[in-house]
PDB file of N, CA and C in Angstrom:
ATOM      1  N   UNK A   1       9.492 -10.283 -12.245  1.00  0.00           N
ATOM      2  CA  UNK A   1       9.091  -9.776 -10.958  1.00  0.00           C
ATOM      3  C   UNK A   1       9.082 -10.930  -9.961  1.00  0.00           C
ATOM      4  N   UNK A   2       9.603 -10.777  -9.044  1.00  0.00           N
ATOM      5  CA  UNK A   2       9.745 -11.501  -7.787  1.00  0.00           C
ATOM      6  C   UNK A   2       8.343 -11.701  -7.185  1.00  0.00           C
ATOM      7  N   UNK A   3       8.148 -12.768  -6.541  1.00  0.00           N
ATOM      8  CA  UNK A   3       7.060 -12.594  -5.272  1.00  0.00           C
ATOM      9  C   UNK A   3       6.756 -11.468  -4.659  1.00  0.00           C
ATOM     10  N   UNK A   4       8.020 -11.023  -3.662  1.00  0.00           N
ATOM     11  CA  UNK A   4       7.825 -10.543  -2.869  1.00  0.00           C
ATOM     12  C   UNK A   4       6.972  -8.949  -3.269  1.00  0.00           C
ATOM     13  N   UNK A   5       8.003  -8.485  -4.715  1.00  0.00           N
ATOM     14  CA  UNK A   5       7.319  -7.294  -5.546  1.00  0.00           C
ATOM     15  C   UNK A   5       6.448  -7.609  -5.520  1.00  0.00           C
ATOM     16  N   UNK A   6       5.544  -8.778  -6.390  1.00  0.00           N
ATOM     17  CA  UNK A   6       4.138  -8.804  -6.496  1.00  0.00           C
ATOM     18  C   UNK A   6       3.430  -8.562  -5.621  1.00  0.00           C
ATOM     19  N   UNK A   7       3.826  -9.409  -4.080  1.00  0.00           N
ATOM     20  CA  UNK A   7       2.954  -9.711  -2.846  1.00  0.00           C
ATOM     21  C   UNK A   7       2.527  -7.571  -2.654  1.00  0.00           C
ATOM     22  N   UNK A   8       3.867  -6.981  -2.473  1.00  0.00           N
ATOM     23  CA  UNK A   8       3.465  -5.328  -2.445  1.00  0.00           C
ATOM     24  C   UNK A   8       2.572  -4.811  -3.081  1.00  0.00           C
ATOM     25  N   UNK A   9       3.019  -4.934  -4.666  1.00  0.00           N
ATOM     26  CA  UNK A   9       2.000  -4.784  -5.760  1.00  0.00           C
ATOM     27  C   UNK A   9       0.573  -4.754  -5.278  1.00  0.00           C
ATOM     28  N   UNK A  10       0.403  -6.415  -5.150  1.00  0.00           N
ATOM     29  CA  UNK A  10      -1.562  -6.769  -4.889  1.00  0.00           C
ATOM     30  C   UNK A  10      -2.076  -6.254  -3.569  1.00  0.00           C
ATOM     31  N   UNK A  11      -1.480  -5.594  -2.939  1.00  0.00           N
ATOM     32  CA  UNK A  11      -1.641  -5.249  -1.512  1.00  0.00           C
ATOM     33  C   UNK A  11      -1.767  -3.703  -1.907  1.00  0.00           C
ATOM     34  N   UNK A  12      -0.883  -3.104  -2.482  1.00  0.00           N
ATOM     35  CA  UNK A  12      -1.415  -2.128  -2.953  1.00  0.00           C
ATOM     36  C   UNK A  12      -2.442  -1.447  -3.163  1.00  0.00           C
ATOM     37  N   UNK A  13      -3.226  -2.454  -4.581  1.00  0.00           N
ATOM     38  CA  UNK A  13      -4.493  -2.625  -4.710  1.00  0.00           C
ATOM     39  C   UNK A  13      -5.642  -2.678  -3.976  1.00  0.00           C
ATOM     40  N   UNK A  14      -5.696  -3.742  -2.700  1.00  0.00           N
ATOM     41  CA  UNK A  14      -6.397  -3.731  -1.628  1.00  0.00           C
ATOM     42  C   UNK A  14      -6.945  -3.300  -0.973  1.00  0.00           C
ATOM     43  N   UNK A  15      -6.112  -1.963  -1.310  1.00  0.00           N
ATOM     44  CA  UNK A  15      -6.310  -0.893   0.203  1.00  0.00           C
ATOM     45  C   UNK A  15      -7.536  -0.042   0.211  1.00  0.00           C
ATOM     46  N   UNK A  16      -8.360  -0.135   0.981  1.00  0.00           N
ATOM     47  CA  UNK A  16      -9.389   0.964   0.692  1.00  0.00           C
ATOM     48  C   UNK A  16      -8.979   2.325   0.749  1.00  0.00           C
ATOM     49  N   UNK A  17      -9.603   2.635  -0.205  1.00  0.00           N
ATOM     50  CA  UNK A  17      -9.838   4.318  -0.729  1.00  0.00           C
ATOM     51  C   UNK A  17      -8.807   4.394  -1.812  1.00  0.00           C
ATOM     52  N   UNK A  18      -7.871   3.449  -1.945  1.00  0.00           N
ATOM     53  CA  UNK A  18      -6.379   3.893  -2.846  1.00  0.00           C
ATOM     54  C   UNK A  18      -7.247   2.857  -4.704  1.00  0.00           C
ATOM     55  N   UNK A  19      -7.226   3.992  -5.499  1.00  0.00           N
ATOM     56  CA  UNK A  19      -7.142   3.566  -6.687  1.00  0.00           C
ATOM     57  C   UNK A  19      -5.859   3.762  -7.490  1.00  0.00           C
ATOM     58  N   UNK A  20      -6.009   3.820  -8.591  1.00  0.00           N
ATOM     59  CA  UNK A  20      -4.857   3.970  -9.705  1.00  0.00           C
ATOM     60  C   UNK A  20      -4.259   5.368  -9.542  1.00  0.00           C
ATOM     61  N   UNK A  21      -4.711   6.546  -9.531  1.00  0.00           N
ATOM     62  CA  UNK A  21      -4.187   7.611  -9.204  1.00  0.00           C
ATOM     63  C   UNK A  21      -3.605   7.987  -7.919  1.00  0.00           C
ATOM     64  N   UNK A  22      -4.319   7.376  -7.007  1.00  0.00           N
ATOM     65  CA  UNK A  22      -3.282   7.370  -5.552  1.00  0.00           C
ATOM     66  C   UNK A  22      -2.644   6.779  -5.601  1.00  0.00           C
ATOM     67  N   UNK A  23      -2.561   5.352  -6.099  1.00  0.00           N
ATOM     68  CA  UNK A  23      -1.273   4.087  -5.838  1.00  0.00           C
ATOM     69  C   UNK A  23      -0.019   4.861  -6.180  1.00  0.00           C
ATOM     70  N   UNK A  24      -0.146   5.885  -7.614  1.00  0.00           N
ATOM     71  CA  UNK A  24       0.813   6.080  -8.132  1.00  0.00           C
ATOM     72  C   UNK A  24       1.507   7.159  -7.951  1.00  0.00           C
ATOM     73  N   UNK A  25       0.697   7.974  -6.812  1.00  0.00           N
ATOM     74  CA  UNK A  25       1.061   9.015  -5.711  1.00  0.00           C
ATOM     75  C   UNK A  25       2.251   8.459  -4.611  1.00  0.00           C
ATOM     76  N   UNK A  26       1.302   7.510  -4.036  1.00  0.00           N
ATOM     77  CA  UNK A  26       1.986   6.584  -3.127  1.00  0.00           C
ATOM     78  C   UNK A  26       3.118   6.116  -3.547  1.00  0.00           C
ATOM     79  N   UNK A  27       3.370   5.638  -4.551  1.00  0.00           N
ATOM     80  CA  UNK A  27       4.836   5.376  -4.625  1.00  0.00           C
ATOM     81  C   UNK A  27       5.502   5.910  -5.357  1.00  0.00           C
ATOM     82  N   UNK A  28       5.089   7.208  -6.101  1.00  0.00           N
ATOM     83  CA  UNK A  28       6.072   8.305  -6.395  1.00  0.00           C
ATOM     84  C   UNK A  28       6.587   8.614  -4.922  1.00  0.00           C
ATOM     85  N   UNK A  29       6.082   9.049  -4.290  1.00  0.00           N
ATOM     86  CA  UNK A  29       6.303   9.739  -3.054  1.00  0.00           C
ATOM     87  C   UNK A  29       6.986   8.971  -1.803  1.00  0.00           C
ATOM     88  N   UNK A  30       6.934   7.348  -2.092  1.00  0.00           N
ATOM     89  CA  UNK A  30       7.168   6.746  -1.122  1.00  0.00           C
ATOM     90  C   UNK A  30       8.785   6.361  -1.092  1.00  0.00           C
ATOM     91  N   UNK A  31       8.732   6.102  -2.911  1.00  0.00           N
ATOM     92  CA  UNK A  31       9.729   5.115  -3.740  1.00  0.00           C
ATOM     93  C   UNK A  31       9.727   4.121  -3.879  1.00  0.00           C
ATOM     94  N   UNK A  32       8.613   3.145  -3.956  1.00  0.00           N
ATOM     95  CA  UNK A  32       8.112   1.826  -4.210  1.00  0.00           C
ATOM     96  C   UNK A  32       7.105   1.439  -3.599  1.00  0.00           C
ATOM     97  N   UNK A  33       6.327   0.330  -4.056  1.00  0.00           N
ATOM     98  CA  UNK A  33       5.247  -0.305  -3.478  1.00  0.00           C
ATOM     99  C   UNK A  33       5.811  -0.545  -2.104  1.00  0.00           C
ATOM    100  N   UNK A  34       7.091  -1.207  -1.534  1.00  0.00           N
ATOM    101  CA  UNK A  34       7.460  -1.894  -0.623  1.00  0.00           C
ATOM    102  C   UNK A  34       7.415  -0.519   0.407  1.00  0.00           C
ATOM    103  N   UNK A  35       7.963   0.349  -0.321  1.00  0.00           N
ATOM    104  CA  UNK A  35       8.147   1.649   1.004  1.00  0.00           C
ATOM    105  C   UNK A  35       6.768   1.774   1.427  1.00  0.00           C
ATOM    106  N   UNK A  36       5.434   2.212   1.118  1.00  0.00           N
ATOM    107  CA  UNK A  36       4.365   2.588   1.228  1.00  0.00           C
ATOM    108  C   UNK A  36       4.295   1.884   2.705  1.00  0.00           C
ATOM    109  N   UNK A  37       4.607   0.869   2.587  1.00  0.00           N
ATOM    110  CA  UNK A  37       4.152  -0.315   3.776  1.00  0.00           C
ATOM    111  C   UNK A  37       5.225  -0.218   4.838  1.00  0.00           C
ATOM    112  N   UNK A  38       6.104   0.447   4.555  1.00  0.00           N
ATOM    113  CA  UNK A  38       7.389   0.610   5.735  1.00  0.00           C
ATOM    114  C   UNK A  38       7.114   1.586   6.510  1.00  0.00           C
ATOM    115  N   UNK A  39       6.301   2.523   6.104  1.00  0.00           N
ATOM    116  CA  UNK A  39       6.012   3.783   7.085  1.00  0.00           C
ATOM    117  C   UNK A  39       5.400   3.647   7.835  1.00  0.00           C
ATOM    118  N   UNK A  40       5.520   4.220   9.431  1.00  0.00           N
ATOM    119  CA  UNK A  40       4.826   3.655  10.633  1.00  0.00           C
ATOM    120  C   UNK A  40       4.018   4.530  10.489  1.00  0.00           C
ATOM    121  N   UNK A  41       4.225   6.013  10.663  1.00  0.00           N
ATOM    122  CA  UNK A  41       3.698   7.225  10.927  1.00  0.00           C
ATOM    123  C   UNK A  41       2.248   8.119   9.671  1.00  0.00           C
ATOM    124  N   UNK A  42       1.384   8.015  10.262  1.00  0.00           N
ATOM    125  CA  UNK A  42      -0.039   8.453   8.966  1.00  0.00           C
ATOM    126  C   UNK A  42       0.610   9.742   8.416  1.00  0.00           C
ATOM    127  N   UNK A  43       0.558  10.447   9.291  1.00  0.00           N
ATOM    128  CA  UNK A  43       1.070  11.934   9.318  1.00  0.00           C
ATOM    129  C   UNK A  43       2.144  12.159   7.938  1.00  0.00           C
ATOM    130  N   UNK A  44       2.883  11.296   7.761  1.00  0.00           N
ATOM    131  CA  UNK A  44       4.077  11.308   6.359  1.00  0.00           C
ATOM    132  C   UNK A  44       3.183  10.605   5.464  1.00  0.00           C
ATOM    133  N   UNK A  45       2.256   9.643   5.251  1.00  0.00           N
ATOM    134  CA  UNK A  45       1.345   9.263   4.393  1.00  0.00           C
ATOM    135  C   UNK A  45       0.371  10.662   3.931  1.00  0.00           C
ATOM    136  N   UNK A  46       0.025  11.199   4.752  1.00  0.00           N
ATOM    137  CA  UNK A  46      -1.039  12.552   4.544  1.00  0.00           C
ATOM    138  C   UNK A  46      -0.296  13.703   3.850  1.00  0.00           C
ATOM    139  N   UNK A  47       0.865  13.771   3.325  1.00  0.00           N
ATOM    140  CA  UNK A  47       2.179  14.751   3.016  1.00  0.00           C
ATOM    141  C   UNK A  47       1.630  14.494   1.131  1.00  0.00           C
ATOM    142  N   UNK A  48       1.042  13.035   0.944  1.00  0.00           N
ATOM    143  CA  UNK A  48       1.273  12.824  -0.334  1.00  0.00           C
ATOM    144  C   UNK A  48       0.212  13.124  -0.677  1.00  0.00           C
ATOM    145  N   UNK A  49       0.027  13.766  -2.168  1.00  0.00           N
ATOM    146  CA  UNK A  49      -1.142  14.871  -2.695  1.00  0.00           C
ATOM    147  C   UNK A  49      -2.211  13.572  -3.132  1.00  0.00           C
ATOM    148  N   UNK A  50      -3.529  13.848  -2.988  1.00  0.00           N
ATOM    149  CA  UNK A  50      -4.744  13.079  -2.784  1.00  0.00           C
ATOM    150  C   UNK A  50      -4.846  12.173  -1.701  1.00  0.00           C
ATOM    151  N   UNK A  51      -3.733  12.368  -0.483  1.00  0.00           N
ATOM    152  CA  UNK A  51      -4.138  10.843   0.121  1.00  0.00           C
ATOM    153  C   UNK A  51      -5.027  12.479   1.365  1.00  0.00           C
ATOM    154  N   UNK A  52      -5.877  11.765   1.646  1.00  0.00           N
ATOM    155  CA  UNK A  52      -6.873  12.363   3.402  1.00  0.00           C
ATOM    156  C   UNK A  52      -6.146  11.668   4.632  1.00  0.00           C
ATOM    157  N   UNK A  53      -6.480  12.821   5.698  1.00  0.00           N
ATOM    158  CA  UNK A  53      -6.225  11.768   6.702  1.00  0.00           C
ATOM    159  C   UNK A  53      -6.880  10.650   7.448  1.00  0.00           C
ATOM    160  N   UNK A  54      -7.973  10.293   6.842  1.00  0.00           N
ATOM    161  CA  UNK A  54      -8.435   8.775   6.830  1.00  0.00           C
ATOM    162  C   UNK A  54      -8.037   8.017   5.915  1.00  0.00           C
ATOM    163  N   UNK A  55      -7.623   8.264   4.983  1.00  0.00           N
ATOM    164  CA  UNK A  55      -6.720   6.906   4.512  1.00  0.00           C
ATOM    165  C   UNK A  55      -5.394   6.927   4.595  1.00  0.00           C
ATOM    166  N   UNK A  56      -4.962   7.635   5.594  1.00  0.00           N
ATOM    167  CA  UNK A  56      -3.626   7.777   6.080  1.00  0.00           C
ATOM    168  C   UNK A  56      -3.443   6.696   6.907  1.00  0.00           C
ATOM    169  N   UNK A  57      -4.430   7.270   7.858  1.00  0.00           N
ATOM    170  CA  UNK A  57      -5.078   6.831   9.039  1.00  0.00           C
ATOM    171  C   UNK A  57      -5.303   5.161   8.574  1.00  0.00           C
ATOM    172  N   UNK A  58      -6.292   5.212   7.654  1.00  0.00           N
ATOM    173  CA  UNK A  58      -6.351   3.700   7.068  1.00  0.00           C
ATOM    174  C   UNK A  58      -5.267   2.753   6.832  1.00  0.00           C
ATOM    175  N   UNK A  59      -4.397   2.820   6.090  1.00  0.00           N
ATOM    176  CA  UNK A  59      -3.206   2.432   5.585  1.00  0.00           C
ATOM    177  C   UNK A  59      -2.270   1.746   6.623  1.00  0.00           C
ATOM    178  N   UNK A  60      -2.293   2.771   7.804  1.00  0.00           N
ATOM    179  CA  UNK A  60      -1.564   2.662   8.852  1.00  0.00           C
ATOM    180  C   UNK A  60      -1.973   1.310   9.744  1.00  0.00           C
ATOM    181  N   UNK A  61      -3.341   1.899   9.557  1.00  0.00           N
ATOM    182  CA  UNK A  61      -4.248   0.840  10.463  1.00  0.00           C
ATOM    183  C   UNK A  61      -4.450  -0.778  10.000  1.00  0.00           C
ATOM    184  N   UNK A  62      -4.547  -0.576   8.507  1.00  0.00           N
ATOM    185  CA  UNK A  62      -4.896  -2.344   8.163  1.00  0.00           C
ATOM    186  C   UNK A  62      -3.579  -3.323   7.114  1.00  0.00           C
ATOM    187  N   UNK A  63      -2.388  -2.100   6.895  1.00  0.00           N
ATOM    188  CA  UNK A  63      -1.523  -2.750   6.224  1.00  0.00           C
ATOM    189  C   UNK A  63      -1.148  -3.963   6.255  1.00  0.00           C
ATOM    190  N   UNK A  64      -0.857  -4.478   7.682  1.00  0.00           N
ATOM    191  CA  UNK A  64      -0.391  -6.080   8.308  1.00  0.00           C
ATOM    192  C   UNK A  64      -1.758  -6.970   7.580  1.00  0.00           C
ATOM    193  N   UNK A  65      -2.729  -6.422   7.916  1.00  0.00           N
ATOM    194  CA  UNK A  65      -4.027  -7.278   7.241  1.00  0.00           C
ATOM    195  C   UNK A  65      -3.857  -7.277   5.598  1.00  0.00           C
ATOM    196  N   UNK A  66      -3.975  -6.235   5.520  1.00  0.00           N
ATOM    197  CA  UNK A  66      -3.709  -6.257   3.660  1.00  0.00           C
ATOM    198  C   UNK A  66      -1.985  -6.877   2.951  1.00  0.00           C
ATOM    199  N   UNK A  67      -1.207  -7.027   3.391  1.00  0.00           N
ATOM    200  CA  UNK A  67      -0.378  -7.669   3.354  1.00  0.00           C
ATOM    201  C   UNK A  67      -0.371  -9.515   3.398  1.00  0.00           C
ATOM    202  N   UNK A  68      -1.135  -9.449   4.373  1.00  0.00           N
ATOM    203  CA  UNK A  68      -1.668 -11.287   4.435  1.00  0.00           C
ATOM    204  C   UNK A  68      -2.230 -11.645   3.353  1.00  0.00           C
ATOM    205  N   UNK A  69      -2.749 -10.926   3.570  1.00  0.00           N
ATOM    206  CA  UNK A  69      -4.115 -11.067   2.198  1.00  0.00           C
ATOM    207  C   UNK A  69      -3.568 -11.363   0.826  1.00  0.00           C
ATOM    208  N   UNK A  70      -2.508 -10.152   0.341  1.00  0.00           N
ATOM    209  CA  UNK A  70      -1.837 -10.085  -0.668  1.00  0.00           C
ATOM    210  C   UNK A  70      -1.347 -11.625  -0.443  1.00  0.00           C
ATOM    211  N   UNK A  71      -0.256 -11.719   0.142  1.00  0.00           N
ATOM    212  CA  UNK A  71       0.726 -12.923   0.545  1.00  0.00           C
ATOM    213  C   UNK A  71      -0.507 -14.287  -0.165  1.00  0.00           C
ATOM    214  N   UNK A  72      -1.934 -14.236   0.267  1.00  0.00           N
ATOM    215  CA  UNK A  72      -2.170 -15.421  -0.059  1.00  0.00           C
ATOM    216  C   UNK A  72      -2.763 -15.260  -1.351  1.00  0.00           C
ATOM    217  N   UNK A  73      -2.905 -14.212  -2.393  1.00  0.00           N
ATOM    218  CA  UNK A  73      -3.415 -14.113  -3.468  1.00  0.00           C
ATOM    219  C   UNK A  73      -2.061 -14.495  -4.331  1.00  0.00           C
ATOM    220  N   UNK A  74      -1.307 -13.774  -3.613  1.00  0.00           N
ATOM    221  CA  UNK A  74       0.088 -14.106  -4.660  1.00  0.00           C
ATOM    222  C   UNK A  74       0.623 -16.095  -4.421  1.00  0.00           C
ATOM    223  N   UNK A  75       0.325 -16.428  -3.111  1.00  0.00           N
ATOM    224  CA  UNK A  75       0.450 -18.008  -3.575  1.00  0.00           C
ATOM    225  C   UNK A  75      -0.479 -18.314  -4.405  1.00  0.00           C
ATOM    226  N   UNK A  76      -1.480 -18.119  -4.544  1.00  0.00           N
ATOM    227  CA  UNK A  76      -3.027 -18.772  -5.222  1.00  0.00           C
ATOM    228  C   UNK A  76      -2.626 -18.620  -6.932  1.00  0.00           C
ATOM    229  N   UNK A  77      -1.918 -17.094  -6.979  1.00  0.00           N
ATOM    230  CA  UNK A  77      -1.246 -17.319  -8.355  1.00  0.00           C
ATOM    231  C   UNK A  77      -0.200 -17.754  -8.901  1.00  0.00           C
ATOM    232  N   UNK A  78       0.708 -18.194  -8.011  1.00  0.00           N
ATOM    233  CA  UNK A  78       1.810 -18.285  -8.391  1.00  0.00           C
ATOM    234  C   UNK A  78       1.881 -19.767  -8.574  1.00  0.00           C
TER     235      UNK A  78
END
């Protein structure tokens, strides 16, 4: 696995409200960790079964933040 996979991966994780059963909503539905984070629009996040529209809403809102974040967990491990 690449960085960049991982950096998606741990960002994944991050996200409030998203556990193991949504993550794996999310990227059935998305087609990868990386897509989840490409979508601008909540409204196509809220399409996928268990997500609400506050953590649509969420997702939308703090991805760039949760992405950093990831970015520096994945240097710290790597």
């Amino acid at each position: 696995m690449d960085k960049q996979q991982l950096t998606y991966r741990i960002a994944l994780t991050l996200l409030a409200g998203i556990g193991p059963v949504s993550a794996k909503s999310l990227i059935g539905y998305c087609g990868g960790c990386r897509e989840v984070f490409d979508i601008k629009d909540w409204k196509q996040l809220f399409k996928v079964p268990g997500i609400g529209e506050r953590t649509a809403k969420n997702i939308i809102a703090t991805k760039e933040e949760v992405l950093r974040r990831a970015e520096l967990e994945c240097d710290f491990i790597i």
